[in-house]
Protein backbone atom coordinates (compact mmCIF):
# COMPACT_ATOMS: atom_id res chain seq x y z
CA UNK A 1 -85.95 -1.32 -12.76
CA UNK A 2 -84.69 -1.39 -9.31
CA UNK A 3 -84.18 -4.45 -7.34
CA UNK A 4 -83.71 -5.61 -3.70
CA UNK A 5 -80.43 -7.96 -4.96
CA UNK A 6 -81.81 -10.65 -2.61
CA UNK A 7 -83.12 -12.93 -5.78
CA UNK A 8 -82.03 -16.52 -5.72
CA UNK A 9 -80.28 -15.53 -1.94
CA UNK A 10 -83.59 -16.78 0.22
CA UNK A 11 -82.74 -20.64 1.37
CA UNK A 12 -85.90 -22.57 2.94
CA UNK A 13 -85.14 -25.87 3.61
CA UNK A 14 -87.77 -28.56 2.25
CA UNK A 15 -88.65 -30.18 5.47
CA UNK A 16 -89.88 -26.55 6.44
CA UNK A 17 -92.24 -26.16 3.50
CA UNK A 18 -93.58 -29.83 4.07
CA UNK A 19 -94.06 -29.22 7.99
CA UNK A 20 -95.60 -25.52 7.25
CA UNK A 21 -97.86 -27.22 4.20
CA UNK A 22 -99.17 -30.10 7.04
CA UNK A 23 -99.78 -27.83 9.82
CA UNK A 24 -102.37 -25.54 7.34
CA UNK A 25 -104.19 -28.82 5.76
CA UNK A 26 -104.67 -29.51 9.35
CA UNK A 27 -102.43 -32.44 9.76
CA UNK A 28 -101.14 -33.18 12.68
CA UNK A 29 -97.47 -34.17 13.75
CA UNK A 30 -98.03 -38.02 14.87
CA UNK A 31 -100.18 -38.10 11.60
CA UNK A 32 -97.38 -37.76 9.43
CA UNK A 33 -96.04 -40.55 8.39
CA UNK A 34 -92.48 -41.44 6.45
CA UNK A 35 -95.27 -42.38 3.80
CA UNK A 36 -96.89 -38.91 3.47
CA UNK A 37 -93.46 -37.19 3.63
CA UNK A 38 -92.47 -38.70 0.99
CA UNK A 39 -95.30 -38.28 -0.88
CA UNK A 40 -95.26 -34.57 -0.03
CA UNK A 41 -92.03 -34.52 -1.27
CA UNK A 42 -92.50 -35.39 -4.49
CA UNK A 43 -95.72 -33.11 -5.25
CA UNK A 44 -93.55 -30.51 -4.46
CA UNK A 45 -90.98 -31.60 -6.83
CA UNK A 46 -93.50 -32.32 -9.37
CA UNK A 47 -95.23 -28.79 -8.29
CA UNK A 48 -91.71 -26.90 -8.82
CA UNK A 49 -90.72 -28.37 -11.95
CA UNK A 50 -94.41 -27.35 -13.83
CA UNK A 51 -93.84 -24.00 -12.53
CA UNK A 52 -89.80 -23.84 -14.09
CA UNK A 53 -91.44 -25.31 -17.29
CA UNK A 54 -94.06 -22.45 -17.73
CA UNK A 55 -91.92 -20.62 -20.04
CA UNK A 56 -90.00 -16.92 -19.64
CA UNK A 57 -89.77 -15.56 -16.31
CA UNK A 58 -91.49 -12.08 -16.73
CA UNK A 59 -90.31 -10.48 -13.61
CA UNK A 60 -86.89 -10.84 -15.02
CA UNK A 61 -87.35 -8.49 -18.50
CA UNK A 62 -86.66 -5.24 -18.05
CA UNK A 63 -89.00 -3.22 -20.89
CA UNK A 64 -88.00 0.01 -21.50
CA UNK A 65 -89.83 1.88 -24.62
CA UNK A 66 -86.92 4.33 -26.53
CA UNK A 67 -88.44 6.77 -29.25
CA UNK A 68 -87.40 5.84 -33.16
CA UNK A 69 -86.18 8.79 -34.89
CA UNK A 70 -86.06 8.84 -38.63
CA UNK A 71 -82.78 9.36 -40.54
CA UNK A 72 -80.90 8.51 -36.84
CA UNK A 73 -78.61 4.95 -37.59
CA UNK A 74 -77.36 4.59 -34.32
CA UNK A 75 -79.27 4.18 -30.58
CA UNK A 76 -77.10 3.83 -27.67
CA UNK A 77 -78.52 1.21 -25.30
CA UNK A 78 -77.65 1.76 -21.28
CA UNK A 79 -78.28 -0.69 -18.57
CA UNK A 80 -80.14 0.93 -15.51
């Protein structure tokens, strides 16, 4: 399975996601108080962590299907 080798390489900053994530709920900049930063902050954390405690990553598993031949002991196994 190809890949673009930019996984785990894309950095966006926290105060980014929090100022994109007001602007779409409609909230405006003088709304946003230390109080709702914060609080954005830490649904985000809580947000992040249920998604790194949903089990194996999928996208990472590389399935390939190899034919079983009878009587043959040995399969050589090659990475892509």
């Amino acid at each position: 399975m190809a890949t673009s080798g930019t996984i785990g390489s894309t950095v966006v900053a926290t105060d980014v996601v929090l100022a994109h994530a007001f602007r779409r709920c409609g909230v405006s900049a003088t709304a946003q108080t230390p109080e709702f930063v914060e609080i954005a902050q830490e649904c985000l954390f809580f947000l992040m962590l249920s998604l790194a405690s949903r089990g194996i990553n999928l996208w990472c598993v590389d399935k390939q299907i190899m034919d079983v031949t009878s009587g043959k002991e040995v399969y050589v196994l090659q990475e892509l």
